[in-house]
N, C-alpha and C. Protein backbone atom coordinates (compact mmCIF):
# COMPACT_ATOMS: atom_id res chain seq x y z
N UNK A 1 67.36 103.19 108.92
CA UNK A 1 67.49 104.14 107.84
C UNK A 1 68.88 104.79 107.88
N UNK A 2 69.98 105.08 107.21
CA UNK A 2 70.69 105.33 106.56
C UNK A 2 70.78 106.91 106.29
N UNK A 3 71.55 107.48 107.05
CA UNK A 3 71.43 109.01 107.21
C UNK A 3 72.80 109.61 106.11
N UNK A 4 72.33 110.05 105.13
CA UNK A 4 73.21 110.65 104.26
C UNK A 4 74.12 111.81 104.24
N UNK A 5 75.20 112.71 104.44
CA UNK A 5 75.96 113.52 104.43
C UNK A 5 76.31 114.32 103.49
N UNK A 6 76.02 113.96 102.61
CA UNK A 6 75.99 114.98 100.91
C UNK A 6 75.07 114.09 99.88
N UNK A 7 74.81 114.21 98.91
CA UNK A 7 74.34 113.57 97.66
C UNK A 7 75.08 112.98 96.98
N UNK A 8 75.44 111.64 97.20
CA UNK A 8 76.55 110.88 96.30
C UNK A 8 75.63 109.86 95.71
N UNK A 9 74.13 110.07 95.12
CA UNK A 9 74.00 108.89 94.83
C UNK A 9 74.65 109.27 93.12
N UNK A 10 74.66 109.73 92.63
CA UNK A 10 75.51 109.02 91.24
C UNK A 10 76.68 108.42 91.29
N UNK A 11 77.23 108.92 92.32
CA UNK A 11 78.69 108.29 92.51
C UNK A 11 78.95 106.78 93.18
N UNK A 12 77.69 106.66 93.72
CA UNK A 12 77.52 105.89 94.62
C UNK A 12 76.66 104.45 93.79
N UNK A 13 75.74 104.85 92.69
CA UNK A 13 75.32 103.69 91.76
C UNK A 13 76.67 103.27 90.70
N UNK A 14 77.38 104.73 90.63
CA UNK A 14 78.52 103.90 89.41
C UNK A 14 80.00 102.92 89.94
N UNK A 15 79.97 103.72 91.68
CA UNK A 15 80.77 102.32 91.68
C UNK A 15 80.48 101.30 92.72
N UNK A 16 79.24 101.57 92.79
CA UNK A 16 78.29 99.60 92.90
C UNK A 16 78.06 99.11 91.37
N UNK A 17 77.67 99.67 90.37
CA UNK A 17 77.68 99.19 88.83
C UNK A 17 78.78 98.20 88.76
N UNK A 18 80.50 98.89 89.14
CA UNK A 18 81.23 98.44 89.06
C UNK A 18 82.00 97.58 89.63
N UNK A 19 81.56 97.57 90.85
CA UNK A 19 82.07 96.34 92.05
C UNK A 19 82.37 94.92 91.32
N UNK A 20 83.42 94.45 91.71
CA UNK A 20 83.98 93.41 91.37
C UNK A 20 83.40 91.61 92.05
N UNK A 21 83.65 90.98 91.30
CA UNK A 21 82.96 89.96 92.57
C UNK A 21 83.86 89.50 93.53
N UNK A 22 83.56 89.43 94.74
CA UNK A 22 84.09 89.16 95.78
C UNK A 22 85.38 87.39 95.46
N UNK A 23 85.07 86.89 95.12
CA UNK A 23 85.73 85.83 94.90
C UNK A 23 87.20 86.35 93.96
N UNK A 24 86.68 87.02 93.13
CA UNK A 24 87.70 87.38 92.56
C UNK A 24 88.74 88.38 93.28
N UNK A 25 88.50 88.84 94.06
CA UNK A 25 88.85 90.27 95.23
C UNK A 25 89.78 89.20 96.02
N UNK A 26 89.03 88.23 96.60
CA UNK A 26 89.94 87.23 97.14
C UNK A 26 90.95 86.51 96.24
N UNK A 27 91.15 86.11 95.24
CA UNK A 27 92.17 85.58 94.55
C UNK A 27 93.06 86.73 94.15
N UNK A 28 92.71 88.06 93.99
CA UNK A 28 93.85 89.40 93.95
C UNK A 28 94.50 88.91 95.57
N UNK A 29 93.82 89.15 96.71
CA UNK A 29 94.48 89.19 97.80
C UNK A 29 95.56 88.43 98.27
N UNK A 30 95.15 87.11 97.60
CA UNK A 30 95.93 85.81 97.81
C UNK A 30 97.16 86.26 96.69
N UNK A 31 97.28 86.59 95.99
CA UNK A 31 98.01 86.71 95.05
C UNK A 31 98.97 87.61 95.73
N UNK A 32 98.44 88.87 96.03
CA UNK A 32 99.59 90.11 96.92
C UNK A 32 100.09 89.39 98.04
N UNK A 33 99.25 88.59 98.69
CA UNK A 33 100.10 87.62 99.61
C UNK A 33 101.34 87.13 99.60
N UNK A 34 100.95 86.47 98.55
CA UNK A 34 102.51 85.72 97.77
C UNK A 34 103.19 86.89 97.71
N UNK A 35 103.34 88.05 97.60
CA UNK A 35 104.10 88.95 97.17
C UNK A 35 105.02 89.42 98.82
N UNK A 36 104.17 89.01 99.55
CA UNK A 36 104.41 89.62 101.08
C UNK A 36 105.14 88.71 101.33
N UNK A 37 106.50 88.40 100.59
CA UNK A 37 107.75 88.21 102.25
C UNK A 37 108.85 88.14 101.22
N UNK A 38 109.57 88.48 101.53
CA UNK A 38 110.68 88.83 101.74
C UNK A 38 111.61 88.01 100.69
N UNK A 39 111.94 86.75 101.05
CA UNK A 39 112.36 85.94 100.04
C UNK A 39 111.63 85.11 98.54
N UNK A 40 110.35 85.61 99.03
CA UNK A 40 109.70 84.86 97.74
C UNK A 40 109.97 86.01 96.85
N UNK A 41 109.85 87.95 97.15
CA UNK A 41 110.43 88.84 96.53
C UNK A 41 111.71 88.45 96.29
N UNK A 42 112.94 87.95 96.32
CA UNK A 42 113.96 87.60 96.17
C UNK A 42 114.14 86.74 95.21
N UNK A 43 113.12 85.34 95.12
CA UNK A 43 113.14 84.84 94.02
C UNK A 43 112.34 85.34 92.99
N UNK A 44 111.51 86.27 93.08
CA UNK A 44 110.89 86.62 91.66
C UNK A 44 111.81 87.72 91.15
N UNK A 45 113.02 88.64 92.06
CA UNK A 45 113.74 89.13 91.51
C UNK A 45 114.78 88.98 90.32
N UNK A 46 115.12 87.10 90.90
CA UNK A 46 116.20 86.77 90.34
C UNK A 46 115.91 85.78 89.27
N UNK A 47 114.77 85.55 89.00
CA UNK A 47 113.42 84.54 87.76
C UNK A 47 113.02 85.95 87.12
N UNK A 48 113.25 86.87 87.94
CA UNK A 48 113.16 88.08 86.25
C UNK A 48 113.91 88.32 85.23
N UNK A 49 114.98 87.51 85.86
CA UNK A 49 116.26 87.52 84.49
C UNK A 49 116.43 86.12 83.81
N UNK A 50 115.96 84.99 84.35
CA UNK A 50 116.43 83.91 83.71
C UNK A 50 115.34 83.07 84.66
N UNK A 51 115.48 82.05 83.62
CA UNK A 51 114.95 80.87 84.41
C UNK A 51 116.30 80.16 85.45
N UNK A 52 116.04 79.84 86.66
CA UNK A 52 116.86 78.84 87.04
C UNK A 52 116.19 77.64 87.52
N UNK A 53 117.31 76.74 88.18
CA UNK A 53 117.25 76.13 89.18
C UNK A 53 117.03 75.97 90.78
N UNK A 54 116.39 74.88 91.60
CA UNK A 54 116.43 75.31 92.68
C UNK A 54 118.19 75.47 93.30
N UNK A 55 118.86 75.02 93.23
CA UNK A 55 120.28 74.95 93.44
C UNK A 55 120.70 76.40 93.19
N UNK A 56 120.46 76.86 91.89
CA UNK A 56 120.69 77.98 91.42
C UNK A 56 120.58 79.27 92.06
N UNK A 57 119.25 78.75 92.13
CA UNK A 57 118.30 80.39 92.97
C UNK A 57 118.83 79.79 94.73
N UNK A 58 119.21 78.61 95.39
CA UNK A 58 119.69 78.73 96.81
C UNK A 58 121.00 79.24 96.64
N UNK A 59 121.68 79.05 95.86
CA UNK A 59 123.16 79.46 95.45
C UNK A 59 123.45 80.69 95.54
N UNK A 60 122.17 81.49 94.87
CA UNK A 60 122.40 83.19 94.72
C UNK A 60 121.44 83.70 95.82
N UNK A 61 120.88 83.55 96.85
CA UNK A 61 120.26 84.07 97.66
C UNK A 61 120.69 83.86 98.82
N UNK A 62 121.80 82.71 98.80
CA UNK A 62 122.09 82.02 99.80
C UNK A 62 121.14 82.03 100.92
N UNK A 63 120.50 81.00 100.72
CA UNK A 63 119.48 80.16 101.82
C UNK A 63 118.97 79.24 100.71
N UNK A 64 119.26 78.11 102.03
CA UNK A 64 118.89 76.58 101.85
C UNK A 64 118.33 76.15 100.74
N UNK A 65 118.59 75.07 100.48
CA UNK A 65 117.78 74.67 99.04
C UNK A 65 116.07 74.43 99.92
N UNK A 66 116.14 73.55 100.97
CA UNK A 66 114.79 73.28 101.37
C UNK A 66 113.88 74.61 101.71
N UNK A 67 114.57 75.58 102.19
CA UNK A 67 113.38 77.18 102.41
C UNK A 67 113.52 76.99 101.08
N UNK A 68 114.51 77.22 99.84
CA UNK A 68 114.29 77.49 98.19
C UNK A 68 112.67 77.30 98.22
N UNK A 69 113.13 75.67 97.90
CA UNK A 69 111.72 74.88 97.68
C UNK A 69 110.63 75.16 98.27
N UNK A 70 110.04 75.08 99.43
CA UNK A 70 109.29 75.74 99.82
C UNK A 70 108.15 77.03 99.14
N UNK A 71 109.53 78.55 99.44
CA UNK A 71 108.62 79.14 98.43
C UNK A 71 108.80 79.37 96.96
N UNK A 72 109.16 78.46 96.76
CA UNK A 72 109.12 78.07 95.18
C UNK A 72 107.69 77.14 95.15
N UNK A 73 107.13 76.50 95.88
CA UNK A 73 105.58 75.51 96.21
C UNK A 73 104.86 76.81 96.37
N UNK A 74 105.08 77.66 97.33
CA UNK A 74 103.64 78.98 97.44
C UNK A 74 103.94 79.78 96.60
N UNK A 75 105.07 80.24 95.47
CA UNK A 75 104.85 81.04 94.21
C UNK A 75 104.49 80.27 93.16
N UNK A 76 104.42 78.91 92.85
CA UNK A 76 103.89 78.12 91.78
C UNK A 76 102.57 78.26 91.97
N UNK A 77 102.02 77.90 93.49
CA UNK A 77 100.37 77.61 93.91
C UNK A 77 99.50 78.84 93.45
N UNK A 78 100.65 79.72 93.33
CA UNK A 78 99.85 81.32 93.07
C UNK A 78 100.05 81.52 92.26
N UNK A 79 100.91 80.79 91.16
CA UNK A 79 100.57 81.11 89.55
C UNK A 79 101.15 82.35 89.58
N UNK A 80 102.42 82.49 90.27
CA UNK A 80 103.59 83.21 89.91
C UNK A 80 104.64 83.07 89.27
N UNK A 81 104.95 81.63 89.53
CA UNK A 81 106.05 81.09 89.14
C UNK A 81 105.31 79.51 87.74
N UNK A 82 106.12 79.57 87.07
CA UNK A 82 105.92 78.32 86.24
C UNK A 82 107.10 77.35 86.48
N UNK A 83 106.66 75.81 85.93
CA UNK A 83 107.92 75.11 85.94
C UNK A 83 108.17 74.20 85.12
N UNK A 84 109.47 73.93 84.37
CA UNK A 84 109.50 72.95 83.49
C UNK A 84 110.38 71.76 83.81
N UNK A 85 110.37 70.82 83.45
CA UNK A 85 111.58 70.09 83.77
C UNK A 85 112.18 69.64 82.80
N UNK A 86 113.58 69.62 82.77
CA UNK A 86 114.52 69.33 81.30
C UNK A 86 115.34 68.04 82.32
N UNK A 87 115.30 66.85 81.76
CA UNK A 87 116.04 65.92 81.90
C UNK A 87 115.72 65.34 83.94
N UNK A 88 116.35 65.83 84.40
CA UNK A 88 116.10 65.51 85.63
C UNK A 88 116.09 66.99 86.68
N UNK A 89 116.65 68.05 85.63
CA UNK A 89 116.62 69.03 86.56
C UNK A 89 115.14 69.64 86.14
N UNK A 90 114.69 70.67 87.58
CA UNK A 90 112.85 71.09 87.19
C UNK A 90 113.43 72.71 87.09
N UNK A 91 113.05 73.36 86.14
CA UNK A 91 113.74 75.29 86.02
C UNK A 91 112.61 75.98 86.49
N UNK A 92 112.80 76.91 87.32
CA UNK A 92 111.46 77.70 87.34
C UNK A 92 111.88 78.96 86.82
N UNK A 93 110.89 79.68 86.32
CA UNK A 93 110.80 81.11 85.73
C UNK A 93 108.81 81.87 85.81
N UNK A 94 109.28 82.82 85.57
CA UNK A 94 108.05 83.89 86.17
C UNK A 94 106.84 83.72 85.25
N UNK A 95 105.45 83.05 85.56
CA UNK A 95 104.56 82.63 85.28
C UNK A 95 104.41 83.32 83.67
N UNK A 96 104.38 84.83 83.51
CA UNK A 96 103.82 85.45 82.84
C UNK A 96 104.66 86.98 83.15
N UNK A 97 104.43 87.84 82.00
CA UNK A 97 104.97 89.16 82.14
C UNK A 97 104.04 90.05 83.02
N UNK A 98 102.95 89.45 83.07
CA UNK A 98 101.91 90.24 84.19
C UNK A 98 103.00 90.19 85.60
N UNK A 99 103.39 89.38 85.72
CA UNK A 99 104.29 89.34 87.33
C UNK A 99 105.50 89.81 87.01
N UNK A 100 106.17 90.26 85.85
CA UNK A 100 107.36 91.32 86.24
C UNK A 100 106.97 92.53 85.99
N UNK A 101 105.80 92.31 85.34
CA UNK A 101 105.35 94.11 85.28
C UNK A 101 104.41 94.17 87.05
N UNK A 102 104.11 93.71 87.69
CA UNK A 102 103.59 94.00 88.77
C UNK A 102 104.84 94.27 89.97
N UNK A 103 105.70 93.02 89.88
CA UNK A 103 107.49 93.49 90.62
C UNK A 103 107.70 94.82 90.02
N UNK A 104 107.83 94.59 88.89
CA UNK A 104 108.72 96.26 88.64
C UNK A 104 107.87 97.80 88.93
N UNK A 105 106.73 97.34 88.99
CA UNK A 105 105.82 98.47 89.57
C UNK A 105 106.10 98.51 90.93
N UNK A 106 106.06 97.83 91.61
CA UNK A 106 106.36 98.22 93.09
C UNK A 106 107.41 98.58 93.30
N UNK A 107 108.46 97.91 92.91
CA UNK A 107 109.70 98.46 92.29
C UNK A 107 110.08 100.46 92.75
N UNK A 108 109.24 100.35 91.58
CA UNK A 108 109.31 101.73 91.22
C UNK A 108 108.98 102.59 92.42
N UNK A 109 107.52 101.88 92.34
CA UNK A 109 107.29 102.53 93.47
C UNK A 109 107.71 103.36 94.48
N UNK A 110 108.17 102.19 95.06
CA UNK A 110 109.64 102.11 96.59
C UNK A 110 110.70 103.08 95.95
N UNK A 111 111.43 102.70 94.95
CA UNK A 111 112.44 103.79 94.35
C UNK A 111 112.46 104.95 94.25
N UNK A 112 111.51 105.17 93.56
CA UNK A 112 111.23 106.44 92.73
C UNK A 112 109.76 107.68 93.38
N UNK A 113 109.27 106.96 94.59
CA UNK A 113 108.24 107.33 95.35
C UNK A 113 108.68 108.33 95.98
């Protein structure tokens, strides 16, 4: 039995009402993941202004085209990053405005916190 400390059951049915499903809780997590390091923040910084290249984005971050690639594979897998290919070169740019409005919120965050 379950020993109570105040009366929260209204508070307590409206946000079990509202609980999310767990699967989905896990695909948010995986998602902030991608957000956790360092250079994959680096490339979604610099895919907030333009689409580039992998050459491009190793060029301006300076580090390797092969780390590039890399997390340019775990921000695509997470449906951060999109990609097209024109001719022989492949451009990546930021899935959706949901992911520069989520950068620029943290952003802020950190800044302006």
């Amino acid at each position: 039995m379950i020993t109570r400390c105040c009366d929260y059951s209204k508070e307590f049915d409206k946000v079990k009402e509202s609980l999310i499903d767990d699967e989905i809780l896990y695909d948010v997590a995986e998602l902030f993941k991608a957000f956790a390091d360092t250079t994959r923040i680096k490339i979604i910084s610099a895919l907030k202004e333009e689409k580039l290249c992998v050459g491009a984005i190793s060029e301006l971050l300076n580090i390797s085209q092969s780390a590039i690639s890399h997390q340019l594979k775990v921000l695509k897998n997470a449906k951060i990053l999109k990609s097209k290919k024109v001719g022989k070169m492949v451009y990546y740019s930021l899935d959706d405005e949901h992911i520069k409005k989520i950068f620029d919120m943290g952003l802020e965050h950190i800044t302006k916190g």
